[in-house]
Structure formats: structure tokens, C-alpha cells
N, C-alpha and C. Protein backbone atom coordinates (compact mmCIF):
# COMPACT_ATOMS: atom_id res chain seq x y z
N UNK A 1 35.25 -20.34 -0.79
CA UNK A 1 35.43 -19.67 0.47
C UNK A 1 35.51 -18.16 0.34
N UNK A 2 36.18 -17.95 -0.95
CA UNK A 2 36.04 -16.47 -0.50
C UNK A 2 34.76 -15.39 -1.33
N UNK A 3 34.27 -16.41 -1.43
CA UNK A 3 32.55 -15.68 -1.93
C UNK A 3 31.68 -15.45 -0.70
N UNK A 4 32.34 -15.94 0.34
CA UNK A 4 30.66 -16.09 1.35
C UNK A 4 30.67 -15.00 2.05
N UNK A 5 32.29 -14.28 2.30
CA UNK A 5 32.43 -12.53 3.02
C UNK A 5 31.42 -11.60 1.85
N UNK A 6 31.89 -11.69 0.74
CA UNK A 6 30.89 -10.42 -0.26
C UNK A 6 29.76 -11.40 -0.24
N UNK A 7 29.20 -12.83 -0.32
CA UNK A 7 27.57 -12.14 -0.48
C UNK A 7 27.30 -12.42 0.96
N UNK A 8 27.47 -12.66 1.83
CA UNK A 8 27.05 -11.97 3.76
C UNK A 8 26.92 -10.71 4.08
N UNK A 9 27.45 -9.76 3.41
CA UNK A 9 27.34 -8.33 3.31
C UNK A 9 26.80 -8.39 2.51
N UNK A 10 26.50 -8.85 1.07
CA UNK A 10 25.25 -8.25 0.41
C UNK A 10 23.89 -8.77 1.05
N UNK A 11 23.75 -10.04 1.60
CA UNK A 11 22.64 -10.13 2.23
C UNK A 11 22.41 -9.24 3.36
N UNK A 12 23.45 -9.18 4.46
CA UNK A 12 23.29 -8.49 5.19
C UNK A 12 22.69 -6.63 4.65
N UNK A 13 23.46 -6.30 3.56
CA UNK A 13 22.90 -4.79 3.13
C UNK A 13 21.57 -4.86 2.89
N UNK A 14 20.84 -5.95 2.07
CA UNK A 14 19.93 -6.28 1.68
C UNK A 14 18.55 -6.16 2.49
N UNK A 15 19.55 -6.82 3.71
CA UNK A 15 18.14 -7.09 4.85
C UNK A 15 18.22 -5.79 5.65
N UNK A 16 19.04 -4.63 5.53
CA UNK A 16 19.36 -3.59 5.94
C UNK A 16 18.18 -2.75 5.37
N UNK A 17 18.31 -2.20 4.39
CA UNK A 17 17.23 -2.02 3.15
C UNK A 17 15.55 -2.35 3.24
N UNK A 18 15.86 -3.60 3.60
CA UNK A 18 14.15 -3.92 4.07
C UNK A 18 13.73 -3.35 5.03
N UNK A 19 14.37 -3.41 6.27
CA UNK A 19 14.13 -3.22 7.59
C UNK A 19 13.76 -1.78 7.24
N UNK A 20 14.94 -1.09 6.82
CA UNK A 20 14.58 0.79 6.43
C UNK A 20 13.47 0.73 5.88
N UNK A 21 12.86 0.13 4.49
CA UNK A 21 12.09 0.01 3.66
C UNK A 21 10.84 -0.12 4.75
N UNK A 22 11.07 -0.82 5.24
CA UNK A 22 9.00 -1.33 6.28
C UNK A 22 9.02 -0.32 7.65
N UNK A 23 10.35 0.40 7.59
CA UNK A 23 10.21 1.19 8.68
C UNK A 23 9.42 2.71 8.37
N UNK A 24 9.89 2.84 7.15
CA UNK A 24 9.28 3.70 6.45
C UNK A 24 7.79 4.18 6.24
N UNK A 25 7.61 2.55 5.68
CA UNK A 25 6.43 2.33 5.44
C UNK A 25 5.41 2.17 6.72
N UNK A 26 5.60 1.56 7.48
CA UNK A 26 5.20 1.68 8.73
C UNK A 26 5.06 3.05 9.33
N UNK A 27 5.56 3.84 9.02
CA UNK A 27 6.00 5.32 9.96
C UNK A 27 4.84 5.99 9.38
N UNK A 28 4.51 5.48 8.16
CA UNK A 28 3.50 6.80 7.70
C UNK A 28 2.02 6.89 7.86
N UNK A 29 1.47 8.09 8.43
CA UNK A 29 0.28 8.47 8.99
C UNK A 29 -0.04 9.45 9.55
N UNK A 30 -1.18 10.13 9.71
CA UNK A 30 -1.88 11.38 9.77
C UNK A 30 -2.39 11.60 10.87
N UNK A 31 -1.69 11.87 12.02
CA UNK A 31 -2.55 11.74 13.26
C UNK A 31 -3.49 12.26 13.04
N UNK A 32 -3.49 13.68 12.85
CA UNK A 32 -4.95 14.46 13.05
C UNK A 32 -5.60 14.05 12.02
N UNK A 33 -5.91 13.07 11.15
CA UNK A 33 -6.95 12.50 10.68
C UNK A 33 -6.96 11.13 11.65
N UNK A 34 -6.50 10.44 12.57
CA UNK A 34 -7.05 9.21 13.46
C UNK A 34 -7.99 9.43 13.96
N UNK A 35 -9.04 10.13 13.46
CA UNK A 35 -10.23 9.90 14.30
C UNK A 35 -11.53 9.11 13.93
N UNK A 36 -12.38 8.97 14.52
CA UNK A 36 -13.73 7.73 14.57
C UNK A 36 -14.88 8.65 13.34
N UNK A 37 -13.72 9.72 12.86
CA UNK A 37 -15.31 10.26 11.53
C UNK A 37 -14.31 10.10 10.50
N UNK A 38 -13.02 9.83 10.63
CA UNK A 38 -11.96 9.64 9.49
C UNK A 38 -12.43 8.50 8.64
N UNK A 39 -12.21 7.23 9.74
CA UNK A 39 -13.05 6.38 10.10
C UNK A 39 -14.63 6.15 9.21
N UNK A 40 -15.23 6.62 9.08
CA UNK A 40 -16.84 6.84 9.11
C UNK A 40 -16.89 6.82 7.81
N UNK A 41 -15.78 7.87 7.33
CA UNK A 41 -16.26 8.56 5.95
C UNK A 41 -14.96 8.23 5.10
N UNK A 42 -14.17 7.09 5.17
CA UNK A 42 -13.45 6.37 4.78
C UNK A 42 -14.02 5.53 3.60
N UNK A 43 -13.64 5.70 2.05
CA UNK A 43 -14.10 4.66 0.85
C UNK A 43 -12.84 4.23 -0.01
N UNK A 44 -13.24 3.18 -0.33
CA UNK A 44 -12.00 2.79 -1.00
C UNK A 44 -12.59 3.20 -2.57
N UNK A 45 -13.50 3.32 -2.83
CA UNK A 45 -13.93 4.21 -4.42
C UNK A 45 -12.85 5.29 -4.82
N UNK A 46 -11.80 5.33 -4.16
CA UNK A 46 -10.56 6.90 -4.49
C UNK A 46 -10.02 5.74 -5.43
N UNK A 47 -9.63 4.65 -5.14
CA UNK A 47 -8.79 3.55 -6.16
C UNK A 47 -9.16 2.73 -6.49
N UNK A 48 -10.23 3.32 -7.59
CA UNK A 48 -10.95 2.22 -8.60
C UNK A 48 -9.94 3.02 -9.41
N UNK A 49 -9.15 4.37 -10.20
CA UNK A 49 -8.74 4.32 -11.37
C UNK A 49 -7.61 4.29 -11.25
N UNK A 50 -6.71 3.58 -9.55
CA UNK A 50 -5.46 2.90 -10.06
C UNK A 50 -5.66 1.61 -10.37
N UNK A 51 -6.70 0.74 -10.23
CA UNK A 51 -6.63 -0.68 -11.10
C UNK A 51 -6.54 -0.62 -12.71
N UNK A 52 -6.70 0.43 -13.19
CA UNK A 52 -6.83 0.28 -14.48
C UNK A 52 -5.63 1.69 -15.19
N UNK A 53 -4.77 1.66 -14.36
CA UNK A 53 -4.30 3.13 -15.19
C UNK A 53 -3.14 2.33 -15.44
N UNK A 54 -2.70 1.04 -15.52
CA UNK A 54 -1.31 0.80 -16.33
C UNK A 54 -1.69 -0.02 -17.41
N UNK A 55 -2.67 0.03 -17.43
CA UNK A 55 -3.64 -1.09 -18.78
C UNK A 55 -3.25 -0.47 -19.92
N UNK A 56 -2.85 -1.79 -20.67
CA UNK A 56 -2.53 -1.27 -22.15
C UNK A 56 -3.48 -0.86 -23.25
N UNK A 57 -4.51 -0.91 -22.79
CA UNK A 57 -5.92 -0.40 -24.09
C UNK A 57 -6.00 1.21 -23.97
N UNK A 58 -5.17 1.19 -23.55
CA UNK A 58 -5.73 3.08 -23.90
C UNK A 58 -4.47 3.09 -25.11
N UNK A 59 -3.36 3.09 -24.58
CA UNK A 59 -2.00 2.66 -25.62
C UNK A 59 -2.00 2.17 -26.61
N UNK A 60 -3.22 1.03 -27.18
CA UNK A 60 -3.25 0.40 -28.12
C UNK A 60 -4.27 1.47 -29.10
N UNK A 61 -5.51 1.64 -28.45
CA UNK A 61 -6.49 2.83 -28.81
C UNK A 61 -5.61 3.86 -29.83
N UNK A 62 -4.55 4.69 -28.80
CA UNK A 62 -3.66 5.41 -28.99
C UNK A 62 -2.74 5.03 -30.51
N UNK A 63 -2.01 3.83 -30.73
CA UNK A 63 -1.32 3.68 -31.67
C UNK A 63 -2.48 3.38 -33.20
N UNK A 64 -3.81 3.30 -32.85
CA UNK A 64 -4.55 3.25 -33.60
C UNK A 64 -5.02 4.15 -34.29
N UNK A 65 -4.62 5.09 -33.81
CA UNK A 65 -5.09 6.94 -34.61
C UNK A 65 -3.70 7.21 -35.37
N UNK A 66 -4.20 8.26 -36.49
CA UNK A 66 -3.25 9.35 -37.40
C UNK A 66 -2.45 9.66 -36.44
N UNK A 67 -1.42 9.60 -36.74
CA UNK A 67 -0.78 10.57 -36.33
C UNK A 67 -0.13 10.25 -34.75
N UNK A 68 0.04 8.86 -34.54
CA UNK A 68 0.49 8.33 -33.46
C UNK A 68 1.73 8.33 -33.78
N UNK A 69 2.63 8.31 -32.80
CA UNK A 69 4.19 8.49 -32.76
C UNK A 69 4.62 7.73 -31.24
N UNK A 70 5.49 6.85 -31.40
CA UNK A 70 5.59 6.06 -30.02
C UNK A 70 6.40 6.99 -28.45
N UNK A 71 6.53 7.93 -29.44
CA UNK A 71 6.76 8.88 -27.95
C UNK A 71 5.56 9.15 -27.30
N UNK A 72 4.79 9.48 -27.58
CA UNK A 72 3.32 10.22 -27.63
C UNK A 72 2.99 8.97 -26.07
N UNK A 73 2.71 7.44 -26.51
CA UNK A 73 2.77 6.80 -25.53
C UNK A 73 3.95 6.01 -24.41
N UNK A 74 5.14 6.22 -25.05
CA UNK A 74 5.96 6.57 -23.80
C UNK A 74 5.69 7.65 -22.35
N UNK A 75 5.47 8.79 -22.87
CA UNK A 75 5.34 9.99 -22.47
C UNK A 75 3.89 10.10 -21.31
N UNK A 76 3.21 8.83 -21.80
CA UNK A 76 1.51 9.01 -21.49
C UNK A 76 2.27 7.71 -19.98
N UNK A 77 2.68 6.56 -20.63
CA UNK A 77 3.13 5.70 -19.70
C UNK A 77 3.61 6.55 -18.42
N UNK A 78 4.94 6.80 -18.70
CA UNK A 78 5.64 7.92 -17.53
C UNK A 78 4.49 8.30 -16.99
N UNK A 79 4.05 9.33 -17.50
CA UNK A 79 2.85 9.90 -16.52
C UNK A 79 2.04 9.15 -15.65
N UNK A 80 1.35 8.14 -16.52
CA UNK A 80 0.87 7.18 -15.65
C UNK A 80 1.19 6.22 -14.39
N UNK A 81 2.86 5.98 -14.82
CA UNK A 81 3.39 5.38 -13.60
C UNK A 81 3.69 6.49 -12.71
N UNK A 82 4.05 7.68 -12.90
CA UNK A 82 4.00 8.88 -11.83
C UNK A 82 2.53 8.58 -10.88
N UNK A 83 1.41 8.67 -11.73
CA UNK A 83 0.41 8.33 -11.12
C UNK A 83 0.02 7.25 -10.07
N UNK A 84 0.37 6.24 -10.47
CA UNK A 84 -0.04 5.14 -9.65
C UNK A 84 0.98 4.59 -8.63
N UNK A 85 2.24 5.87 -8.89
CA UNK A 85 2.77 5.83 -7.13
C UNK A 85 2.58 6.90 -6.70
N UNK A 86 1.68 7.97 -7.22
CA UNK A 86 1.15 8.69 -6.12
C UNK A 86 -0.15 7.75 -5.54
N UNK A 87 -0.99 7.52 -6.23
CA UNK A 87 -2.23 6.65 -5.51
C UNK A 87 -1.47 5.51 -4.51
N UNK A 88 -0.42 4.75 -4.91
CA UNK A 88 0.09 3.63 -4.12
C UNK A 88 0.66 4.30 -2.97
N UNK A 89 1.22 5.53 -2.46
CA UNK A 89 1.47 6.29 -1.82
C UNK A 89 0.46 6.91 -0.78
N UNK A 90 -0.51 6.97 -1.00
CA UNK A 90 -1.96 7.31 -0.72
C UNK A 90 -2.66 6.11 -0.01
N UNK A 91 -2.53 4.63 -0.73
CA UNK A 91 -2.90 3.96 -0.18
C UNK A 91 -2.08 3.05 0.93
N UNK A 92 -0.75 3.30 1.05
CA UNK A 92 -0.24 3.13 2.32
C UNK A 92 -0.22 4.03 3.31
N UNK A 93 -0.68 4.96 3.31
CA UNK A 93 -0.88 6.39 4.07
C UNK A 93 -2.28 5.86 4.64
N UNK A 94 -3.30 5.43 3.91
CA UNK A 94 -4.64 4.57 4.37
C UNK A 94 -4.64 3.76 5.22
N UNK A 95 -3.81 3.06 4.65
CA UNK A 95 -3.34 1.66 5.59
C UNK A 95 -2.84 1.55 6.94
N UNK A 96 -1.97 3.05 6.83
CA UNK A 96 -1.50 2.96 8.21
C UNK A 96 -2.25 3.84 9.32
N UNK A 97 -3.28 4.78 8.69
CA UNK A 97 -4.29 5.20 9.07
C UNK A 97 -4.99 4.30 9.85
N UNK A 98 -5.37 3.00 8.80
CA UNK A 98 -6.31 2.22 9.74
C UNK A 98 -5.80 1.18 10.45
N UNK A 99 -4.67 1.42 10.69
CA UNK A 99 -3.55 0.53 11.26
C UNK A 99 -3.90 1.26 13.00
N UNK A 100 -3.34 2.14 12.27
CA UNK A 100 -3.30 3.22 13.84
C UNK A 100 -4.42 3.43 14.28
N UNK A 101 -5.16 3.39 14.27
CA UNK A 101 -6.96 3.17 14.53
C UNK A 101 -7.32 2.00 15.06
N UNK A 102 -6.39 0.84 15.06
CA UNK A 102 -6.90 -0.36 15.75
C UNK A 102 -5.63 -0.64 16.33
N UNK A 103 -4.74 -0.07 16.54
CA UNK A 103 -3.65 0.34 17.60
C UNK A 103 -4.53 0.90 18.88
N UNK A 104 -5.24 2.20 18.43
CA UNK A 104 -5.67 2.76 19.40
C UNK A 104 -6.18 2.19 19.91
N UNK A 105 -7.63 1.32 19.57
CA UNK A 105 -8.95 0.24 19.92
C UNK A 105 -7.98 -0.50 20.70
N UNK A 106 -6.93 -0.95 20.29
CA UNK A 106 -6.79 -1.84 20.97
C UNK A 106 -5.97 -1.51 22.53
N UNK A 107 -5.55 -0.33 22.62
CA UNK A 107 -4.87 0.14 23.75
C UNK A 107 -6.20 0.77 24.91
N UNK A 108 -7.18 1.53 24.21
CA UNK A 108 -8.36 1.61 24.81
C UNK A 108 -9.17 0.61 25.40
N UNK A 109 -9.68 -0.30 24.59
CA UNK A 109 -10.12 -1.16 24.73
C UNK A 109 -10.00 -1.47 26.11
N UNK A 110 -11.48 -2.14 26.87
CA UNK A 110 -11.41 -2.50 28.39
C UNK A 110 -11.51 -4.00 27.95
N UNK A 111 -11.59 -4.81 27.27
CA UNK A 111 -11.17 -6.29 27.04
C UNK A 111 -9.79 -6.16 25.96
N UNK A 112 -9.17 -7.80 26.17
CA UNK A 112 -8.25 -8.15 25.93
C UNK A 112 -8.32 -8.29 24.42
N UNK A 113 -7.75 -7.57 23.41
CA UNK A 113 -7.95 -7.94 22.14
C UNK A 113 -6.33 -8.77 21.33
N UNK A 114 -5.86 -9.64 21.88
CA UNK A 114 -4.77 -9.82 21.73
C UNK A 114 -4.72 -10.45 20.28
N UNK A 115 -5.89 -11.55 19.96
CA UNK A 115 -6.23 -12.46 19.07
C UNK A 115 -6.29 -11.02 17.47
N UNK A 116 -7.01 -10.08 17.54
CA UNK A 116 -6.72 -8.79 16.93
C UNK A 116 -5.31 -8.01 16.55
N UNK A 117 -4.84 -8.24 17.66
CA UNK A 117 -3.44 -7.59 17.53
C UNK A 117 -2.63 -8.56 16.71
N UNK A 118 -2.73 -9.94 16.75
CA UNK A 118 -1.56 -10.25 15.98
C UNK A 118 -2.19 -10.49 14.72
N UNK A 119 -3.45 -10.31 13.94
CA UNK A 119 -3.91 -10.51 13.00
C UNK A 119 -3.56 -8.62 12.39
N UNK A 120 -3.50 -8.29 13.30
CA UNK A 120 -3.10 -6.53 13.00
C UNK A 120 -1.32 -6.70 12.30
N UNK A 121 -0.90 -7.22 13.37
CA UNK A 121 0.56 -7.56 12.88
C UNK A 121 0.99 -8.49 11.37
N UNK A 122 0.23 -9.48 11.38
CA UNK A 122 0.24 -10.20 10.66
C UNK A 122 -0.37 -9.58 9.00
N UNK A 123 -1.04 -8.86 9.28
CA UNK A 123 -1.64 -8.00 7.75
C UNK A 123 -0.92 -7.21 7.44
N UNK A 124 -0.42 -6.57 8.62
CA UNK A 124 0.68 -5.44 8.11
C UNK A 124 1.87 -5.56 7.49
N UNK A 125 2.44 -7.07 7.57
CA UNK A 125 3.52 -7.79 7.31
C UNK A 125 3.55 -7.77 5.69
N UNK A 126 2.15 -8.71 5.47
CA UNK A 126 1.67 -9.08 4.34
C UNK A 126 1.91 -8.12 3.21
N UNK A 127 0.93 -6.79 3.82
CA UNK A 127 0.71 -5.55 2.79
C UNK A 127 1.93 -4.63 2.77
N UNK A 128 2.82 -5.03 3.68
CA UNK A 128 3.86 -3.62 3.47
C UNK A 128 4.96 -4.88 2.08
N UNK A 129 4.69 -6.15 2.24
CA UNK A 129 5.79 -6.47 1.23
C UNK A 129 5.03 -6.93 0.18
N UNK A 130 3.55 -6.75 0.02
CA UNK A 130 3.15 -6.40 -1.17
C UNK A 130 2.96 -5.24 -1.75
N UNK A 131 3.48 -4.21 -1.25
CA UNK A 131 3.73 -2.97 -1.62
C UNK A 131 5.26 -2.42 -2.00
N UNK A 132 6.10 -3.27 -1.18
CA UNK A 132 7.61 -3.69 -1.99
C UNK A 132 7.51 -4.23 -3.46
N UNK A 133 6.76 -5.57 -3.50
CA UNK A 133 6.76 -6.00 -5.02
C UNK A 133 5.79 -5.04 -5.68
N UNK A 134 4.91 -4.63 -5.37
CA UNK A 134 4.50 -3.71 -6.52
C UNK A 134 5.41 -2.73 -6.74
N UNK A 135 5.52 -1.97 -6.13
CA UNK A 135 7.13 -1.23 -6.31
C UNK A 135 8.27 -1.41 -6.96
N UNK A 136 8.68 -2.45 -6.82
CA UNK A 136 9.56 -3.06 -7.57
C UNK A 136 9.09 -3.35 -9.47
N UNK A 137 7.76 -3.75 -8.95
CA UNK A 137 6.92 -4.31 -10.40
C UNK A 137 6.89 -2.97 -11.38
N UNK A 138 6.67 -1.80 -10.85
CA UNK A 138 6.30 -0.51 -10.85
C UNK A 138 7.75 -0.07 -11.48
N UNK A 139 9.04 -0.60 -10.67
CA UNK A 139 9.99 -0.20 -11.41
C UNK A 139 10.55 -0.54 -12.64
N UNK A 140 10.24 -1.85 -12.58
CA UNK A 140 10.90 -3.28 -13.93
C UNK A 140 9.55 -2.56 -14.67
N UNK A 141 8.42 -1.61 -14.81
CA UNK A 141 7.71 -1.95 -15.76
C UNK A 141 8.20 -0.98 -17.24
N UNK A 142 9.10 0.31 -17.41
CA UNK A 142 10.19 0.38 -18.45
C UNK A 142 10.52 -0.64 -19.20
N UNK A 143 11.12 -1.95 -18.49
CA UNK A 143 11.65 -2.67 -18.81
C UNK A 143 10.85 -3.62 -19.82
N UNK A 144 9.56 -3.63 -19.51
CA UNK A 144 8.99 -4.61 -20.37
C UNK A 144 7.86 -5.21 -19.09
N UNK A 145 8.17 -5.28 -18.06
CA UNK A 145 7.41 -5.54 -16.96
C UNK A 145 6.25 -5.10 -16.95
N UNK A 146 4.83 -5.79 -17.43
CA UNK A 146 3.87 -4.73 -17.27
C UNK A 146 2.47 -5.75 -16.14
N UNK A 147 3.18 -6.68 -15.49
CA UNK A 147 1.95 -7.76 -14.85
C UNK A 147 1.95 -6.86 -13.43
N UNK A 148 1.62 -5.45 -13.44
CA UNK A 148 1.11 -4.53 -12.21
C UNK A 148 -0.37 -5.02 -11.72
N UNK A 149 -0.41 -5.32 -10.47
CA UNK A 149 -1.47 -5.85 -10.40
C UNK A 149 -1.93 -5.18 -8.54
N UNK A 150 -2.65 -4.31 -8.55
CA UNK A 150 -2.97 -3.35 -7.25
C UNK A 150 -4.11 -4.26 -7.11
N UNK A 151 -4.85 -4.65 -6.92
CA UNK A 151 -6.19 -5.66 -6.78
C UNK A 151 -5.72 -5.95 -5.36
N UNK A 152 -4.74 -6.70 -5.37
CA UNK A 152 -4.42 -7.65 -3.86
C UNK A 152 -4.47 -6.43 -2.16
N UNK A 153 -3.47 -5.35 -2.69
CA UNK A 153 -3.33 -4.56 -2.04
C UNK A 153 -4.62 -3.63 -1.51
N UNK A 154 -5.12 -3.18 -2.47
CA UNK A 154 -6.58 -2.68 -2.34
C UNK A 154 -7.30 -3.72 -1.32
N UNK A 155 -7.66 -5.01 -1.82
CA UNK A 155 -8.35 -6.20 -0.71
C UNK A 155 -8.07 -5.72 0.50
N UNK A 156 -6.65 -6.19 0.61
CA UNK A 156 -6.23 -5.83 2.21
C UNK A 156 -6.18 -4.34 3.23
N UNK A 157 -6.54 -2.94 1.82
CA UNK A 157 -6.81 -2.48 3.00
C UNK A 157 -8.49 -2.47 3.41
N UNK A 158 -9.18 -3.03 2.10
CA UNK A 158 -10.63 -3.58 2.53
C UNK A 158 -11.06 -3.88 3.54
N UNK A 159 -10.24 -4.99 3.97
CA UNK A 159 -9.83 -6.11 4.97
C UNK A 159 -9.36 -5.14 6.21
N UNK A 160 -8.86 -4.65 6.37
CA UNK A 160 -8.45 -3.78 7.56
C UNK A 160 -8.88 -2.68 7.96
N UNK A 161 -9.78 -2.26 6.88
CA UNK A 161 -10.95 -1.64 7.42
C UNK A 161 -12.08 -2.24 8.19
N UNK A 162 -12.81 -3.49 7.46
CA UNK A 162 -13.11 -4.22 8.01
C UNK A 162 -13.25 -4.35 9.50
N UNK A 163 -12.02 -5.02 9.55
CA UNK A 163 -11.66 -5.88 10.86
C UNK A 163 -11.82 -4.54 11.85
N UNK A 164 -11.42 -3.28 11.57
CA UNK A 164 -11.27 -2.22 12.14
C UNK A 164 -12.83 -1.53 12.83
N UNK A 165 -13.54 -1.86 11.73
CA UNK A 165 -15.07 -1.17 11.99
C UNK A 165 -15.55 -2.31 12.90
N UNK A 166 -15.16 -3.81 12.73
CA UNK A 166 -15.82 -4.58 13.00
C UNK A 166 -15.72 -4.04 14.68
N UNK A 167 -14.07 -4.13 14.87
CA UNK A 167 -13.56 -3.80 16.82
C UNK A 167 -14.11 -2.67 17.04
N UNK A 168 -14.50 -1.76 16.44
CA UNK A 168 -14.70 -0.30 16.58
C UNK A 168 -16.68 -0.67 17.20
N UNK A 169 -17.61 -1.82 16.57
CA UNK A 169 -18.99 -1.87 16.28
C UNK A 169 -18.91 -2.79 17.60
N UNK A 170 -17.70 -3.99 18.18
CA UNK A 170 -17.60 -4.43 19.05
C UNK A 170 -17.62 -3.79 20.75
N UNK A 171 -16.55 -3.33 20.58
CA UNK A 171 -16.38 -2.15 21.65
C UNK A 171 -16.60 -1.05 22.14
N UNK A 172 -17.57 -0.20 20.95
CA UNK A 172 -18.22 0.80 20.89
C UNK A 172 -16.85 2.02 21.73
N UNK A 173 -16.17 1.76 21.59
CA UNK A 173 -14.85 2.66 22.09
C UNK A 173 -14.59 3.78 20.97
N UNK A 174 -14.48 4.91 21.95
CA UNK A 174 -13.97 6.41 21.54
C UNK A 174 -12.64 6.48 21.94
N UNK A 175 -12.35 6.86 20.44
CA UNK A 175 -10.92 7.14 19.89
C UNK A 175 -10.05 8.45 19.46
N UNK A 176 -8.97 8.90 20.01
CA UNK A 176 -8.26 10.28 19.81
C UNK A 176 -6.96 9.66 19.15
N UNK A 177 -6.30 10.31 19.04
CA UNK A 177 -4.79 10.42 18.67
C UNK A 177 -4.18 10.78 19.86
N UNK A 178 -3.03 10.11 20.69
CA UNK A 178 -2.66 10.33 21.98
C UNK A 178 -1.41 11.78 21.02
């Protein structure tokens, strides 16, 4: 009985945390880039070299030369994980880019896109708490943690581009930033 007051408040802090956490994540975006040439000239080719920048073959390469010293690839790691939460940073900034882009479509829009909207909701769900566990993955990877795996995340904002161009090629609707 008297365990269930401390962990009800730790769940409760917990789910406190998330809520902040996806509010966050949710919040971020560029109005004055929401537009239909942002849009246009939008590639996901910027993060082909975060799939491969926590890979251990450069590290191994590395311990294979004169004169290797295991700081040398500590030092290279750090950097690298600096790196791939700036790109992971970048690519939720994308995301909510093209989030807000089929927000708009869909408030413009002279038909009912409701069937859109909750597949809008429903992706966003997905990718903001696969961007928690990579994060998390990102943090445990010091630790020994090294199964980082950006592939999934990348898909989905594929996918929401996609779906985005698709409503955009549907409705032929012109889009601002209110």
C-alpha cells in the first residue's frame, strides 16, 4: 500500500514529461518556409549521411591504423552523436513543416478531407514517439547502446510528404501561412 502514492506520481511525472516532450515537438516549424515552393523543392537526399554516421566501420577502419588511441574514437563518436541530433533536429523541423502544409490543405480545402486528417494525426503520433526512442537510443548509446536506427523515421517523413503532394495534386489548392 504504500508504494502506489510514489509510483502514481512517478507515473503521473512521467506522463507529464511526454505530454511536454510531443508538445515540443509538435510546436516546431518555419512558417515563412510553409509555402507550395518549400514544398516543391523539398528532398529527403539531406539524410542519406545520418543513416550511416553512427556505424561502426569507420571506428573499426580507425583502430586499424598506427597510431590509434581509443580516445581518438571516443572523441570522433561524441562528435558524431552531436551530429545526428542536429540532423534528427532538422528532420522534425521537416516533419512539422509538412505537417503544417496539410493542416493548411486541409483548412483550405473546399471538400471534406477528414479521412486525411486523422491519418495526419495518426502519423504524427507514430513519428513524434519514434523520435523519443531514437533519442533515448541516442542517449543509452555511451552506454554501449549502439542499435540507432533513423531508417523508420526518414520513411515516415517520406510518407508525409507523400500523402501531402498527393492532397496538394488532388486539390490543386494555394497555400500561405495564416
Amino acid at each position: 500500500m504504500p508504494l502506489i502514492l510514489p509510483l502514481a506520481l512517478v507515473l503521473v511525472l512521467l506522463a507529464a514529461c511526454f505530454v511536454g516532450l510531443f508538445w515540443r515537438l509538435a510546436s516546431r516549424f518555419d512558417a515563412q518556409h510553409c509555402t507550395s515552393e518549400w514544398l516543391d523543392g523539398f528532398s529527403l537526399d539531406s539524410y542519406a549521411p545520418m543513416e550511416r554516421l553512427l556505424e561502426s566501420s569507420d571506428v573499426e577502419f580507425l583502430a586499424s591504423q598506427a597510431g590509434y588511441h581509443a580516445e581518438i574514437a571516443k572523441r570522433l563518436m561524441v562528435e558524431r552523436r552531436r551530429i545526428f541530433a542536429a540532423y534528427l533536429g532538422h528532420l522534425v523541423r521537416d516533419f512539422n513543416q509538412l505537417v503544417r502544409i496539410g493542416k493548411l490543405m486541409i483548412v483550405y480545402s473546399t471538400e471534406d478531407r477528414q479521412e486525411f486528417a486523422r491519418r495526419l494525426w495518426r502519423q504524427q503520433i507514430r513519428f513524434y514517439a519514434g523520435v523519443c526512442s531514437l533519442r533515448l537510443q541516442l542517449a543509452l548509446y555511451p552506454l554501449g547502446w549502439t542499435a540507432t536506427d533513423p531508417h523508420r523515421l526518414v520513411a515516415a517523413l517520406a510518407s508525409m510528404r507523400n500523402q501531402v503532394q498527393l492532397l496538394a495534386s488532388l486539390s490543386q489548392t494555394q497555400f500561405e501561412p495564416v
